[in-house]
C-alpha atoms as a PDB file:
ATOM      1  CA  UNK A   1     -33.512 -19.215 -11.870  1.00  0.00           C
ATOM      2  CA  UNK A   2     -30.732 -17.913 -13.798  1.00  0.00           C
ATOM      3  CA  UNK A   3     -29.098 -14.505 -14.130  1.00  0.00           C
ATOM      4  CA  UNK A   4     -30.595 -12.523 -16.757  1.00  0.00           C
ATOM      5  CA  UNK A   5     -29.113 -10.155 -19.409  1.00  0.00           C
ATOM      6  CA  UNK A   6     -31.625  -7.714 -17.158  1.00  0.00           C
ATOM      7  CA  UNK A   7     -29.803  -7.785 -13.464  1.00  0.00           C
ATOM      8  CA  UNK A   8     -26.602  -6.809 -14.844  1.00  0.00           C
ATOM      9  CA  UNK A   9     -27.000  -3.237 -14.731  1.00  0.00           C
ATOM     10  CA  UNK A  10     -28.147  -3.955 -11.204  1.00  0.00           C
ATOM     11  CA  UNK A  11     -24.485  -5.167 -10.467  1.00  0.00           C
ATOM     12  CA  UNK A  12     -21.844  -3.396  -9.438  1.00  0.00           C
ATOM     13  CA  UNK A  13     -18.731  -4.592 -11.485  1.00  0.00           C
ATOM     14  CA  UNK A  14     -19.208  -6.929 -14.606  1.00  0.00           C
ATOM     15  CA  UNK A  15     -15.631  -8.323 -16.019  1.00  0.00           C
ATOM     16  CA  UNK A  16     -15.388  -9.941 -19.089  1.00  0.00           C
ATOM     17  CA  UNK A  17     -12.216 -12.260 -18.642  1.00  0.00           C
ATOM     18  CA  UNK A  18     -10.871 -13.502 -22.242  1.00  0.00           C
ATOM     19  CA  UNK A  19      -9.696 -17.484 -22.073  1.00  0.00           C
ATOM     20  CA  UNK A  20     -11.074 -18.245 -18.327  1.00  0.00           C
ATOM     21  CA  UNK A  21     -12.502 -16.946 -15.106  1.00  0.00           C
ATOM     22  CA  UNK A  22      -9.106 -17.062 -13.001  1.00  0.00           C
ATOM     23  CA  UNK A  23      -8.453 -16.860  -9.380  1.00  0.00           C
ATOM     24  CA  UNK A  24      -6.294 -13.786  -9.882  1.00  0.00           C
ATOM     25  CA  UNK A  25      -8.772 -12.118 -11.839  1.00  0.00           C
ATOM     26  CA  UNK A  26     -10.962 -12.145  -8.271  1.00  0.00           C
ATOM     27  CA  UNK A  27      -8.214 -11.479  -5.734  1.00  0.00           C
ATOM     28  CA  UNK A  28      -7.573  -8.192  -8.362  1.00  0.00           C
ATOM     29  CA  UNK A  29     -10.529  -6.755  -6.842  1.00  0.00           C
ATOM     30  CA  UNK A  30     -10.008  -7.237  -3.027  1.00  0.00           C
ATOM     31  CA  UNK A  31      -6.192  -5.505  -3.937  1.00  0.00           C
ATOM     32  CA  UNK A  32      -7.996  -2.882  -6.116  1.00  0.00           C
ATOM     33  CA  UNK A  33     -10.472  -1.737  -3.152  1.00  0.00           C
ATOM     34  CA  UNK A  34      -7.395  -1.172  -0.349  1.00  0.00           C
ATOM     35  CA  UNK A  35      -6.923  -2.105   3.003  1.00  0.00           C
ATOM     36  CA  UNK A  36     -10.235  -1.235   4.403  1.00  0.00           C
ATOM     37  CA  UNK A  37     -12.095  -3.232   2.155  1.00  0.00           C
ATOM     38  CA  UNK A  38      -9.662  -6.494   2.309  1.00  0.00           C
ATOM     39  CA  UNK A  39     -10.766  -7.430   6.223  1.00  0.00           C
ATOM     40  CA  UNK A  40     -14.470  -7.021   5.285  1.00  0.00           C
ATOM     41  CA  UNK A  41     -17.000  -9.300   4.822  1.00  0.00           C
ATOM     42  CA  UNK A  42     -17.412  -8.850   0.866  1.00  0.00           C
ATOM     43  CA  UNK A  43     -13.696  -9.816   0.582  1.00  0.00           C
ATOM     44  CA  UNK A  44     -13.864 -12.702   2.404  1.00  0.00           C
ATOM     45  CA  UNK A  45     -17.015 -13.688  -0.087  1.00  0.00           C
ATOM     46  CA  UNK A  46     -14.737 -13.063  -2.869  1.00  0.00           C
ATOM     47  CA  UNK A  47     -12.015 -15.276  -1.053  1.00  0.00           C
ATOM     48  CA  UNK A  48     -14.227 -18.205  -0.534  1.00  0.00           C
ATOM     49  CA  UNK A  49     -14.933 -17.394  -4.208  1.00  0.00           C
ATOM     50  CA  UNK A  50     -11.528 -17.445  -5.575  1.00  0.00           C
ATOM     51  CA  UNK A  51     -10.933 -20.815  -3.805  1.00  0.00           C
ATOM     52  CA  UNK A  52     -13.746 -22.088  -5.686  1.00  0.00           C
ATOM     53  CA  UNK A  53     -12.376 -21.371  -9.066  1.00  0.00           C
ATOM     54  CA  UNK A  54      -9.223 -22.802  -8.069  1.00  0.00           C
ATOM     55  CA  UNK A  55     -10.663 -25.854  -7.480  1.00  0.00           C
ATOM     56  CA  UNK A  56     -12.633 -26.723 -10.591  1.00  0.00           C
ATOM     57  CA  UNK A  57     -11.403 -27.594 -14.218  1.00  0.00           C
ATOM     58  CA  UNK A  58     -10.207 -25.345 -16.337  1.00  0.00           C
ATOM     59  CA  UNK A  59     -12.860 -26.696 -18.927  1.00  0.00           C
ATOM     60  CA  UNK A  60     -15.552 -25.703 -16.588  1.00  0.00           C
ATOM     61  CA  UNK A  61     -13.659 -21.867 -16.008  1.00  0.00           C
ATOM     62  CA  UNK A  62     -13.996 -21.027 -19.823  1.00  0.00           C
ATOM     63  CA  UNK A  63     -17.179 -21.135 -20.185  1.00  0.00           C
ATOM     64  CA  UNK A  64     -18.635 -19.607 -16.719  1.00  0.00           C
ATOM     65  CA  UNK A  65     -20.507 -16.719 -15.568  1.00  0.00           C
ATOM     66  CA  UNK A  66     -19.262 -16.091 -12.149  1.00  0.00           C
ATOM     67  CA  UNK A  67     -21.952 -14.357  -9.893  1.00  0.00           C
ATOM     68  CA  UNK A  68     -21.023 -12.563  -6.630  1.00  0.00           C
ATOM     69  CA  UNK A  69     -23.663 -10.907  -4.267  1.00  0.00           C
ATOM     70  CA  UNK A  70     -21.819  -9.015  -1.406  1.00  0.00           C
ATOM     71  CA  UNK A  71     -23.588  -6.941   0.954  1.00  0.00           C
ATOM     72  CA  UNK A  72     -22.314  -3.745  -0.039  1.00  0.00           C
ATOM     73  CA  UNK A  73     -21.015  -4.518  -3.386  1.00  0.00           C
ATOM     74  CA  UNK A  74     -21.686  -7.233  -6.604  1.00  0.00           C
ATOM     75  CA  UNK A  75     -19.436  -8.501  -9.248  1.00  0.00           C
ATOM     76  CA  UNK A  76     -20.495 -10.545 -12.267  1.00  0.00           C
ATOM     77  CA  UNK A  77     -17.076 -12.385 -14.016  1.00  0.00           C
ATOM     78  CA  UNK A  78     -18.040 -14.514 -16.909  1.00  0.00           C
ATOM     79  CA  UNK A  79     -15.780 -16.059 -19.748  1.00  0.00           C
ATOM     80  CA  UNK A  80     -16.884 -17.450 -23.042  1.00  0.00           C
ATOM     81  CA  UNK A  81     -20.679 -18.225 -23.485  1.00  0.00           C
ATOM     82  CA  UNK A  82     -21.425 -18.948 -19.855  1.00  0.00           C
ATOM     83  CA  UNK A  83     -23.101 -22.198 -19.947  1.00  0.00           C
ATOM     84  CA  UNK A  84     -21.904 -22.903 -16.379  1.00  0.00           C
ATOM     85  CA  UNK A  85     -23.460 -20.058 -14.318  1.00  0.00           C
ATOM     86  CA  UNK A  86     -22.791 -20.041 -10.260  1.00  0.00           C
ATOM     87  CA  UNK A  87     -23.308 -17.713  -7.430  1.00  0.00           C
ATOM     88  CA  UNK A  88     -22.378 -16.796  -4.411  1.00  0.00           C
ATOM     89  CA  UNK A  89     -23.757 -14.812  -1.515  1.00  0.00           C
ATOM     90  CA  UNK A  90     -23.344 -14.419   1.587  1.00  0.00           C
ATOM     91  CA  UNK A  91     -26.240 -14.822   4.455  1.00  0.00           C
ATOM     92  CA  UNK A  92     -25.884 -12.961   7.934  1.00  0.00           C
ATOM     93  CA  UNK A  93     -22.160 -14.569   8.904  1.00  0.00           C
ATOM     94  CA  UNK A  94     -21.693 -17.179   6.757  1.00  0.00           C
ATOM     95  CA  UNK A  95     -20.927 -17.398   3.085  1.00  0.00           C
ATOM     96  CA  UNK A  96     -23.013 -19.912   1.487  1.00  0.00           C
ATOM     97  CA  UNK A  97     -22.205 -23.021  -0.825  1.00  0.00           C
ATOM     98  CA  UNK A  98     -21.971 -21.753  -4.684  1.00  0.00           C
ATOM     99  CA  UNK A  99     -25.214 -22.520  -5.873  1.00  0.00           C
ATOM    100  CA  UNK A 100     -25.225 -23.902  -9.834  1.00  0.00           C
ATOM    101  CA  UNK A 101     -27.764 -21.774 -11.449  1.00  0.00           C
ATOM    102  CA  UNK A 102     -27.252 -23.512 -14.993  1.00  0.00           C
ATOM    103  CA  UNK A 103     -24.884 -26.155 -16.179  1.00  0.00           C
ATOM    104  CA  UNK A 104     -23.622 -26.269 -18.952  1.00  0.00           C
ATOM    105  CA  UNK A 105     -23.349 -30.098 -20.832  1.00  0.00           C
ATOM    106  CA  UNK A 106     -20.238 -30.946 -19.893  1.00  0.00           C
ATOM    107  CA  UNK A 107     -20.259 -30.409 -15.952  1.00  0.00           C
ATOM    108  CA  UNK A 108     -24.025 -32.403 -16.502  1.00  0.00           C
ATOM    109  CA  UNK A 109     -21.999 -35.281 -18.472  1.00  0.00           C
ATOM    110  CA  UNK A 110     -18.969 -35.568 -15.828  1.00  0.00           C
ATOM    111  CA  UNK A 111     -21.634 -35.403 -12.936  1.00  0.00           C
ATOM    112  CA  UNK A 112     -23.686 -38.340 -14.516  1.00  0.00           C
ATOM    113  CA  UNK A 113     -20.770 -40.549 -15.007  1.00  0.00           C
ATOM    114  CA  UNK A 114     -19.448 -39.629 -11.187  1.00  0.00           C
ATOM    115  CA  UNK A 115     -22.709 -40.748 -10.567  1.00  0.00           C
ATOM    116  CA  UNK A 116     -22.778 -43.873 -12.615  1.00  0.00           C
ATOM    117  CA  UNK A 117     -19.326 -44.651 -11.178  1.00  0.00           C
ATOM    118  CA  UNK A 118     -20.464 -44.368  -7.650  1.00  0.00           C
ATOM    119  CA  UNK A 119     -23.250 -46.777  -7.896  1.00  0.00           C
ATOM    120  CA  UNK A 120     -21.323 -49.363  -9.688  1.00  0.00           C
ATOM    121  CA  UNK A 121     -18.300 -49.176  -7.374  1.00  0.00           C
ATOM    122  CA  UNK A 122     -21.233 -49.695  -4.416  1.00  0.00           C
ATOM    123  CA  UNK A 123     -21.955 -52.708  -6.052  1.00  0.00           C
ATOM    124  CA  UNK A 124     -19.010 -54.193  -8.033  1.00  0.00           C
ATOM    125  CA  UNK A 125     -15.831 -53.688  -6.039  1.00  0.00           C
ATOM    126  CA  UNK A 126     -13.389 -51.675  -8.025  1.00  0.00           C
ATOM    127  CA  UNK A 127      -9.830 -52.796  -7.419  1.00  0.00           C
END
């Protein structure tokens, strides 16, 4: 179930970022709220959040809609048509995985041939 044009005016702070979703563009927000706010929960959600994009392609960063559900605040980031759409939220003490809402063809092409590559180095030795 995907986010809909409807829950965004539901959402605290929607950023369009031109080129990509970037790391900095998140960690702007815990710096923007002050000192209170950075040893809260919600800022540790955006952390774990920030880390995310950091670790993905680029490729996968332009074209993303970026879903955060704090407890006291949420922010929607998205960059070009937001194919890829993720969330995160956080349950009780723990911040969960980023759950894929929609992918976009390209992440579902380079997961299928991870896939494909897995199986056939289970049953042809690679190198």
């Amino acid at each position: 179930m995907g986010l809909g044009v409807g829950k965004l005016p539901e959402t605290d702070v929607v950023e369009y970022c031109p080129g990509k979703v970037t790391a900095d563009v998140i960690q702007r927000q815990i710096r923007n709220r002050g000192a209170a706010f950075a040893t809260s929960p919600d800022a540790d959600l955006l952390r774990a959040a920030s880390k995310w994009v950091s670790d993905q392609y680029s490729w996968v960063l332009e074209d993303l809609q970026l879903s955060i559900y704090g407890r006291t605040c949420s922010w929607v980031f998205s960059a070009g048509g937001r194919s890829n759409q993720v969330a995160f939220h956080a349950t009780s003490d723990k911040i969960d995985e980023p759950a894929w809402e929609r992918r976009g063809w390209r992440v579902k092409l380079y997961n299928g041939v991870k896939m494909v590559l897995k199986v056939v180095g289970t049953v042809l030795p690679l190198g």
